[in-house]
Protein backbone atom coordinates (compact mmCIF):
# COMPACT_ATOMS: atom_id res chain seq x y z
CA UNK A 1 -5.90 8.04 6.04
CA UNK A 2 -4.30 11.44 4.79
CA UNK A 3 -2.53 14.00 6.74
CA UNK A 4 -2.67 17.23 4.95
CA UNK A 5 -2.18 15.87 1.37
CA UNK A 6 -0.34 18.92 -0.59
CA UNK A 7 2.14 19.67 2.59
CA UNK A 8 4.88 16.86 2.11
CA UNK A 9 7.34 19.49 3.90
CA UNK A 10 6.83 17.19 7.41
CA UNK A 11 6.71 13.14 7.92
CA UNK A 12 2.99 11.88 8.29
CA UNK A 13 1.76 10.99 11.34
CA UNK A 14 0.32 7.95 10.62
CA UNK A 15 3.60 6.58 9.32
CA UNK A 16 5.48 7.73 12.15
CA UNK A 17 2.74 5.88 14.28
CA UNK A 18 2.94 2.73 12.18
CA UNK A 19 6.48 2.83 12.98
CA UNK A 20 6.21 3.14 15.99
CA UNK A 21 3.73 0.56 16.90
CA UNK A 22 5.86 -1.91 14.23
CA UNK A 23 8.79 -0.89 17.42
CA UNK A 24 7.04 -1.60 20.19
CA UNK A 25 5.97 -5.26 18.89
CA UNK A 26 9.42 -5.66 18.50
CA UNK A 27 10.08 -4.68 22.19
CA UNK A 28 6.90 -5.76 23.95
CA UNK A 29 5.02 -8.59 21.58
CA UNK A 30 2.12 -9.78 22.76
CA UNK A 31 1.47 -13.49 23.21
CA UNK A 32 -0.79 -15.94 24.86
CA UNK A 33 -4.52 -14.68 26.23
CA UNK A 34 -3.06 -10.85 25.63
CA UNK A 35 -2.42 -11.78 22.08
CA UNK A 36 -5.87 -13.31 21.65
CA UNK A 37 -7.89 -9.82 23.45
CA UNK A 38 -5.61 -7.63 21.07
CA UNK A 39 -6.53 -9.78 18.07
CA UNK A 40 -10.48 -9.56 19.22
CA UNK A 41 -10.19 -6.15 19.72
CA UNK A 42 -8.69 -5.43 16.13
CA UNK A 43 -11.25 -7.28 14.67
CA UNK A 44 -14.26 -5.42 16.82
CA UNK A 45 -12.54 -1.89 16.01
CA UNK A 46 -12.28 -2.96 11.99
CA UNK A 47 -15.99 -3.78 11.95
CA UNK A 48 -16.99 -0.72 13.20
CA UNK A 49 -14.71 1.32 10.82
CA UNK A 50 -16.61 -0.53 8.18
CA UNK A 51 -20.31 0.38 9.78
CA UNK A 52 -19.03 3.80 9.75
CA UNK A 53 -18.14 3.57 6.14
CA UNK A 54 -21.61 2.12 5.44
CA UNK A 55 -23.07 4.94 7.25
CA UNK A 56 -21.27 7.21 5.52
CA UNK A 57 -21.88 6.56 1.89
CA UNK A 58 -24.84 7.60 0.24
CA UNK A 59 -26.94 4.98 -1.05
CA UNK A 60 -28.78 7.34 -3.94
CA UNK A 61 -25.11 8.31 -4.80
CA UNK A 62 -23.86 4.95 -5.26
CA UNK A 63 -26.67 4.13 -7.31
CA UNK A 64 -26.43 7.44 -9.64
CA UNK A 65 -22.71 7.07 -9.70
CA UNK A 66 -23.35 3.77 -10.95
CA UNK A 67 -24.50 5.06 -14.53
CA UNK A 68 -20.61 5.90 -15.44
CA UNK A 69 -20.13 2.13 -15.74
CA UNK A 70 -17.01 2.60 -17.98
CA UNK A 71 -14.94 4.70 -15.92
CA UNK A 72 -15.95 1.76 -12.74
CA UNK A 73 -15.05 -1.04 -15.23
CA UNK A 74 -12.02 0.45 -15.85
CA UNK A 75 -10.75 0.95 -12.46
CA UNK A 76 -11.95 -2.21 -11.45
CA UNK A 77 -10.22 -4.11 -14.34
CA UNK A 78 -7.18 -2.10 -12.98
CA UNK A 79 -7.25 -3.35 -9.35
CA UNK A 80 -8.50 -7.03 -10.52
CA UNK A 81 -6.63 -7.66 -13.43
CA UNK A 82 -3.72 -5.34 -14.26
CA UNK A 83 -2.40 -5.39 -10.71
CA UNK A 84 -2.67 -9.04 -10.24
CA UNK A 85 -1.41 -9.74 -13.70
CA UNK A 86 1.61 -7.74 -12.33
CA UNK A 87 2.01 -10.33 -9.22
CA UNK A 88 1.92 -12.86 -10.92
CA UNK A 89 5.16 -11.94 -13.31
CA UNK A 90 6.73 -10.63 -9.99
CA UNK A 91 7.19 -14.59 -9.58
CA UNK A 92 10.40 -14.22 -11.60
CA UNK A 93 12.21 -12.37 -9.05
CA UNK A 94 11.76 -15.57 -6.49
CA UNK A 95 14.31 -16.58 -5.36
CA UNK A 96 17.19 -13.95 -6.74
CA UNK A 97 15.94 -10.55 -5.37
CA UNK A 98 12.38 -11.39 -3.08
CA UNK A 99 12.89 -14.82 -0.60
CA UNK A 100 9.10 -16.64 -0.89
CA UNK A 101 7.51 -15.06 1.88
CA UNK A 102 8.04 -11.71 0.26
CA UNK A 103 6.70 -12.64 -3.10
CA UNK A 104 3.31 -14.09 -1.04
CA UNK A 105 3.38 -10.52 0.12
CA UNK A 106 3.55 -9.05 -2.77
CA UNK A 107 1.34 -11.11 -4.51
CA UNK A 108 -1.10 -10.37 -1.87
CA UNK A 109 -1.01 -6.60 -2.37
CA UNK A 110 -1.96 -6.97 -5.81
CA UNK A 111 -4.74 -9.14 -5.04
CA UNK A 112 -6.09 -6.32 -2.64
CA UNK A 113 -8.65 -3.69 -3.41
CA UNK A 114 -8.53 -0.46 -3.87
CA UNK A 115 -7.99 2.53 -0.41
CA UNK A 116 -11.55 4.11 -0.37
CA UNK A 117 -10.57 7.48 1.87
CA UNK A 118 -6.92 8.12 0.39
CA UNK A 119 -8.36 7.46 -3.13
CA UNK A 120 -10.95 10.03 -3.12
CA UNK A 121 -9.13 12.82 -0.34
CA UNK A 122 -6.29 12.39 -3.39
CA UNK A 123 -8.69 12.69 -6.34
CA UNK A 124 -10.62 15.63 -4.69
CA UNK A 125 -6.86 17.41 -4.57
CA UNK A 126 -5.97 17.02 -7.77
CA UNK A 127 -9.84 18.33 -8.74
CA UNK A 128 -11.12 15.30 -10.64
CA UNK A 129 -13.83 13.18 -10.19
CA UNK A 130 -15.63 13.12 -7.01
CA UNK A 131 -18.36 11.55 -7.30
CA UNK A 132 -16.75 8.87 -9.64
CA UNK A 133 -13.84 8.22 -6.98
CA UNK A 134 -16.36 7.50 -4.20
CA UNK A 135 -18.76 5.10 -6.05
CA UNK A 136 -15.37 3.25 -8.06
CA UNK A 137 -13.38 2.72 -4.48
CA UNK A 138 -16.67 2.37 -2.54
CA UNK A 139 -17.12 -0.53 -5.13
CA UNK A 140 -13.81 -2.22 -5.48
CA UNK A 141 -13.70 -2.18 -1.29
CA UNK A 142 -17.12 -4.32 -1.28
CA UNK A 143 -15.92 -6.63 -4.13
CA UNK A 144 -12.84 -7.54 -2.87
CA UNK A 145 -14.43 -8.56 0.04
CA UNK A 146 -14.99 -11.85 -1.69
CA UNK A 147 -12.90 -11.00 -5.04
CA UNK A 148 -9.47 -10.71 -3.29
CA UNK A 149 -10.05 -14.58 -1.26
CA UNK A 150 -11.00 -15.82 -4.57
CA UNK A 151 -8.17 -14.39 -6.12
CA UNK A 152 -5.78 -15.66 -3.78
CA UNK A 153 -7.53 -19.10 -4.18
CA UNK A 154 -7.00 -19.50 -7.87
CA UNK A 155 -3.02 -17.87 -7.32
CA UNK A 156 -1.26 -19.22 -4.36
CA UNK A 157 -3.24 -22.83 -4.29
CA UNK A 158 0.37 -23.77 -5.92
CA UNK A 159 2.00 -21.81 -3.00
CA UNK A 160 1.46 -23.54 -0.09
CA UNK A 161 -1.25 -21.42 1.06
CA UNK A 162 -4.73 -23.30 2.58
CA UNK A 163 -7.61 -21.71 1.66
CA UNK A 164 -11.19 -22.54 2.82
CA UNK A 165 -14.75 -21.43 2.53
CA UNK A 166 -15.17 -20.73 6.19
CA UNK A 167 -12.02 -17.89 5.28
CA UNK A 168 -14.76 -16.18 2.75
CA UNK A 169 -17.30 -16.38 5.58
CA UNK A 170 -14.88 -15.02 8.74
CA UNK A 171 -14.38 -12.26 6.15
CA UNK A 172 -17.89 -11.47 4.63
CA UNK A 173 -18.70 -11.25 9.22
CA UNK A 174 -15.83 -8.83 9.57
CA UNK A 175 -16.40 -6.34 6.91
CA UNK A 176 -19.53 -6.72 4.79
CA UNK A 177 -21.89 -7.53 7.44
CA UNK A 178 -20.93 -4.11 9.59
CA UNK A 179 -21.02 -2.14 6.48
CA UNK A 180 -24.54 -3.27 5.41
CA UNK A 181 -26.10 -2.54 8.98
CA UNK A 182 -24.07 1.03 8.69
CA UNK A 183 -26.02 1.64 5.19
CA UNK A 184 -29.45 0.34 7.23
CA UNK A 185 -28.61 2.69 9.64
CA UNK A 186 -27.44 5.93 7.36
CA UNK A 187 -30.72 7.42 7.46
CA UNK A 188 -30.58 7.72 11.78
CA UNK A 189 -27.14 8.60 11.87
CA UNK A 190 -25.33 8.83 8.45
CA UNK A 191 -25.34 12.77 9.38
CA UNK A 192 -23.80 12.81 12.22
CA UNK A 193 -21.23 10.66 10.72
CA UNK A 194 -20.50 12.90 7.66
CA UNK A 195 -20.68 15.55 9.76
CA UNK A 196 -18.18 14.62 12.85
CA UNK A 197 -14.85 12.86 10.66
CA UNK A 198 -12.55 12.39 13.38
CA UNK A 199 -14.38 9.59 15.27
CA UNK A 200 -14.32 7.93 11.47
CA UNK A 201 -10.51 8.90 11.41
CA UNK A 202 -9.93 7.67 14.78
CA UNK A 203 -11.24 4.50 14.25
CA UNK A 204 -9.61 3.74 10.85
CA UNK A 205 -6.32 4.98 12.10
CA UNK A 206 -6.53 3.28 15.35
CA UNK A 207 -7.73 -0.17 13.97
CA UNK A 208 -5.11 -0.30 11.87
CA UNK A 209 -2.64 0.24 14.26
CA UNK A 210 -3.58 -2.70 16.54
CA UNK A 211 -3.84 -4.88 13.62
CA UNK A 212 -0.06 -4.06 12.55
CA UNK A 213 0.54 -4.96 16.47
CA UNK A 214 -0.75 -7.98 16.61
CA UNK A 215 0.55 -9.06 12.80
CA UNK A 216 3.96 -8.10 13.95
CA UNK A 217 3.94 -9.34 17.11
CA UNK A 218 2.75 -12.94 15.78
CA UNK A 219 5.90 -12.40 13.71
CA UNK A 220 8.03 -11.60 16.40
CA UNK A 221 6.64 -14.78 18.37
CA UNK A 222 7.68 -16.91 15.46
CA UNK A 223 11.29 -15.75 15.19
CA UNK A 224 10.69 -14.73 11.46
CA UNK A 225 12.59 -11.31 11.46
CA UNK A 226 15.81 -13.35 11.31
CA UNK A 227 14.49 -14.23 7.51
CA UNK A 228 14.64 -10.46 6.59
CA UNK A 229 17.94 -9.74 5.52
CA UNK A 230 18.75 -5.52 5.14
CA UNK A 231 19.57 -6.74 1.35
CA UNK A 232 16.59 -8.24 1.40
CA UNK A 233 14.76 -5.18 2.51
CA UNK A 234 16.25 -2.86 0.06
CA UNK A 235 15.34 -5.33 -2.47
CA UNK A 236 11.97 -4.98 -1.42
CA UNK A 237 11.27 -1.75 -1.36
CA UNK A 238 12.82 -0.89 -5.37
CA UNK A 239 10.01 -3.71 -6.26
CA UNK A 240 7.08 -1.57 -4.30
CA UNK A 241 8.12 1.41 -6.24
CA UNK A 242 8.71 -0.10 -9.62
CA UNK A 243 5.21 -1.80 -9.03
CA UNK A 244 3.61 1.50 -8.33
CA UNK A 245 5.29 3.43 -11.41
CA UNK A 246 4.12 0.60 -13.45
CA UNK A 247 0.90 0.74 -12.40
CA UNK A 248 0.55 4.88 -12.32
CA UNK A 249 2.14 4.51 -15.83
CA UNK A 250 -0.92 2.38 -16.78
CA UNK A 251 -3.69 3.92 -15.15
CA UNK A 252 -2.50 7.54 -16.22
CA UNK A 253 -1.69 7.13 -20.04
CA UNK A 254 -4.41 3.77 -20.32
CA UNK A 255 -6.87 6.42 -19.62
CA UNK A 256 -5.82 8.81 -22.02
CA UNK A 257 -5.99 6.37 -25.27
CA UNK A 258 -9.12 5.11 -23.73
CA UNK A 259 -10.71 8.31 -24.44
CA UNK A 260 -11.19 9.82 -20.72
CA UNK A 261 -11.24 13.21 -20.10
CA UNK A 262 -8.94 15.17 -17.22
CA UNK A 263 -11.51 14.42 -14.39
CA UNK A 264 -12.05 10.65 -14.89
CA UNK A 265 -8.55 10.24 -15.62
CA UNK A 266 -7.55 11.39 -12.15
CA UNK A 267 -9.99 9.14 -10.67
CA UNK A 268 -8.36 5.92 -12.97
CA UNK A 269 -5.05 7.31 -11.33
CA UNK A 270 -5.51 7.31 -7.95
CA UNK A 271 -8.39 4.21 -7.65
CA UNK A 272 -6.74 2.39 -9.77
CA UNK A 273 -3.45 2.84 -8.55
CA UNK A 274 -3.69 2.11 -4.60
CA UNK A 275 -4.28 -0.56 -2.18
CA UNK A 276 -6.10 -0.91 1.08
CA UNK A 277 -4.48 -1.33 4.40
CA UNK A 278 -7.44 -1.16 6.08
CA UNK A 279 -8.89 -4.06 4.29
CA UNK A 280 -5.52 -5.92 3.64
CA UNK A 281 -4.55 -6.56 6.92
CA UNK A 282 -7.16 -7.76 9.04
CA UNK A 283 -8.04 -10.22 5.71
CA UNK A 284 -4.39 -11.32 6.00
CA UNK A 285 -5.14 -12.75 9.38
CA UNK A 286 -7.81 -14.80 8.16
CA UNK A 287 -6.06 -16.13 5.36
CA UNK A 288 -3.00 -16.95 6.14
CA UNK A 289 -3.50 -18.92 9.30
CA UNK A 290 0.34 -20.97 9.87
CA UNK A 291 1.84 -18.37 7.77
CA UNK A 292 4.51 -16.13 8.27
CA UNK A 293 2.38 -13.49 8.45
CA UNK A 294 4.30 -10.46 9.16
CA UNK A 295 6.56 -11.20 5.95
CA UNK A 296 3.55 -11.11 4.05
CA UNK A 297 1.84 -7.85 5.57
CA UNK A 298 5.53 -5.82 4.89
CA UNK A 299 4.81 -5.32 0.84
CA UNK A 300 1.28 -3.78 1.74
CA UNK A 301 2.85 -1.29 4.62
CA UNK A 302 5.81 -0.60 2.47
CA UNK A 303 3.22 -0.22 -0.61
CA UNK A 304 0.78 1.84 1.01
CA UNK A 305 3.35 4.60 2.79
CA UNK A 306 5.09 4.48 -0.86
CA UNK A 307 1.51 5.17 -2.48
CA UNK A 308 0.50 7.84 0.09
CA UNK A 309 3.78 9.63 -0.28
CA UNK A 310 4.01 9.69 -4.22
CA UNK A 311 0.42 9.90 -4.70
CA UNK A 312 0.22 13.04 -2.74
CA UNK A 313 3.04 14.84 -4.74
CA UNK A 314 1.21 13.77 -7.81
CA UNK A 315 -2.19 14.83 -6.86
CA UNK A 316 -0.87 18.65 -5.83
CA UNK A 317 1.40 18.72 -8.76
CA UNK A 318 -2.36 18.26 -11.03
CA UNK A 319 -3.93 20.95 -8.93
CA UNK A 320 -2.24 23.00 -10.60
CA UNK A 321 -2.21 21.83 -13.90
CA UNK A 322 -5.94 21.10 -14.21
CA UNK A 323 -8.14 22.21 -16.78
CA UNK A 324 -10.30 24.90 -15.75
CA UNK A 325 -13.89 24.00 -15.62
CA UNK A 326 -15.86 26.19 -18.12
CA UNK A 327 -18.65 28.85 -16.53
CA UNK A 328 -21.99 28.05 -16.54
CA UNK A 329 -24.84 29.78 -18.14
């Protein structure tokens, strides 16, 4: 979900299209039986963006990848632990700078797991660790398929949030279930996958797209943008990026006096540090049902343009700084 990573001289287009779908909900929501077929139709175009990633990842890969079970462990702790740890203190900021709605939000974020194509495009700029990127984010995406509803179960029970099993389930049908028939599947078409990336773009970009429409237009339908205050807003957006230079801060030194090298260490950076939209918002549909939910969806879209943005400068910035690798033979 990168545009040319290193070139931050023009505006992405994905954010530029997130902003404008985000408009035309505004203008044109969609409601009744049209709300309903644009709702089916996000869910149908996220499960096949997560058979594509099934057919996409290597199954010998993931299981050789899986040998480097400290640098995983790490990242995962990151993403499961450290970031939700973070939420949780973010509580203190209710009701003085972030209204209720907004701290669900960003509580939710932090609850989230890890991007899996922004992770790795980033680590594979700033020329660390593949291989260690791909299994790590591959990883945390699958967990957090049933981590992140868990998670949310043992934080927000308190928070007037309903939670059920048949959430878990809805869930484990949208995105495990494709992704397991795409890894049965790899060995038909998993090359014609890897080798053709912009139907795999197309789809990611595209079903997130219709999942911010109908999100926001559910918002607009409940009257909820009256809530959001520009104060508010601004507010908002200072506690995305402290939260992310808190957690880079973490990830980047962490590393470092746990005794990575250059190569993991970028990996710990960027998979530990970022959060998936594709998997955060469809989930946030299921679990939230009654909620506000376009209040609680803001943090992540805020979160994830901040992440792409900084990330990026980061990750070119290390290009060319890395360490050199040594010649062989």
């Amino acid at each position: 979900m990168l545009s040319k990573i290193p070139g931050l001289g023009r505006l992405d287009p994905f954010l530029v299209a997130i902003l404008l779908t985000v408009g035309f909900a505004a203008l044109a929501p969609a409601d009744g039986i049209a709300l309903t077929t644009v709702a089916w139709a996000a869910k149908i175009a996220i499960g096949l963006l997560f058979f594509l990633y099934g057919a996409r990842l290597s199954t010998q890969e993931a299981i050789d990848g899986l040998k480097h079970w400290r640098l995983h462990l790490t990242i995962l702790a990151t993403t499961f632990v450290v970031f939700p740890l973070l939420g949780l203190a973010a509580k203190v900021l209710v009701p003085s700078v972030l209204s209720e709605p907004l701290y669900l939000g960003v509580l939710y974020l932090c609850l989230l797991p890890s991007t899996v194509q922004s992770a790795i495009a980033l680590v594979s700029v700033a020329r660390g660790n593949i291989s260690g990127a791909v299994v790590s984010a591959s990883a945390s995406s699958m967990l957090g398929i049933v981590v992140t509803p868990l998670l949310v179960a043992l934080t927000m029970s308190t928070q007037g949030v309903t939670f059920s099993g048949s959430a878990v389930l809805d869930i484990v049908l949208m995105l495990l279930v494709p992704f397991l028939a795409g890894q049965v599947l790899r060995r038909w078409i998993g090359g014609w996958v890897t080798e053709h990336g912009k139907p795999l773009k197309l789809v990611d970009r595209g079903s997130i797209l219709l999942v911010v429409y109908v999100a926001f237009s559910r918002g607009m339908n409940e009257g909820i943008w009256s809530m959001l205050s520009p104060a508010r807003l601004a507010a908002l957006v200072g506690v995305c990026a402290v939260l992310l230079a808190i957690v880079l801060a973490v990830t980047w030194y962490g590393s470092r006096k746990l005794g990575f090298g250059y190569e993991d260490r970028a990996a710990i950076l960027f998979c530990g540090s970022t959060k998936s939209l594709a998997t955060g918002l469809p989930m946030a549909t299921v679990l939230f049902p009654g909620q506000p939910i376009g209040l609680i969806v803001l943090p992540l879209m805020l979160f994830h343009q901040m992440q792409l943005l900084v990330c990026a400068a980061v990750a070119a910035r290390m290009a060319k700084q890395a360490p050199v690798p040594a010649p062989v033979g």
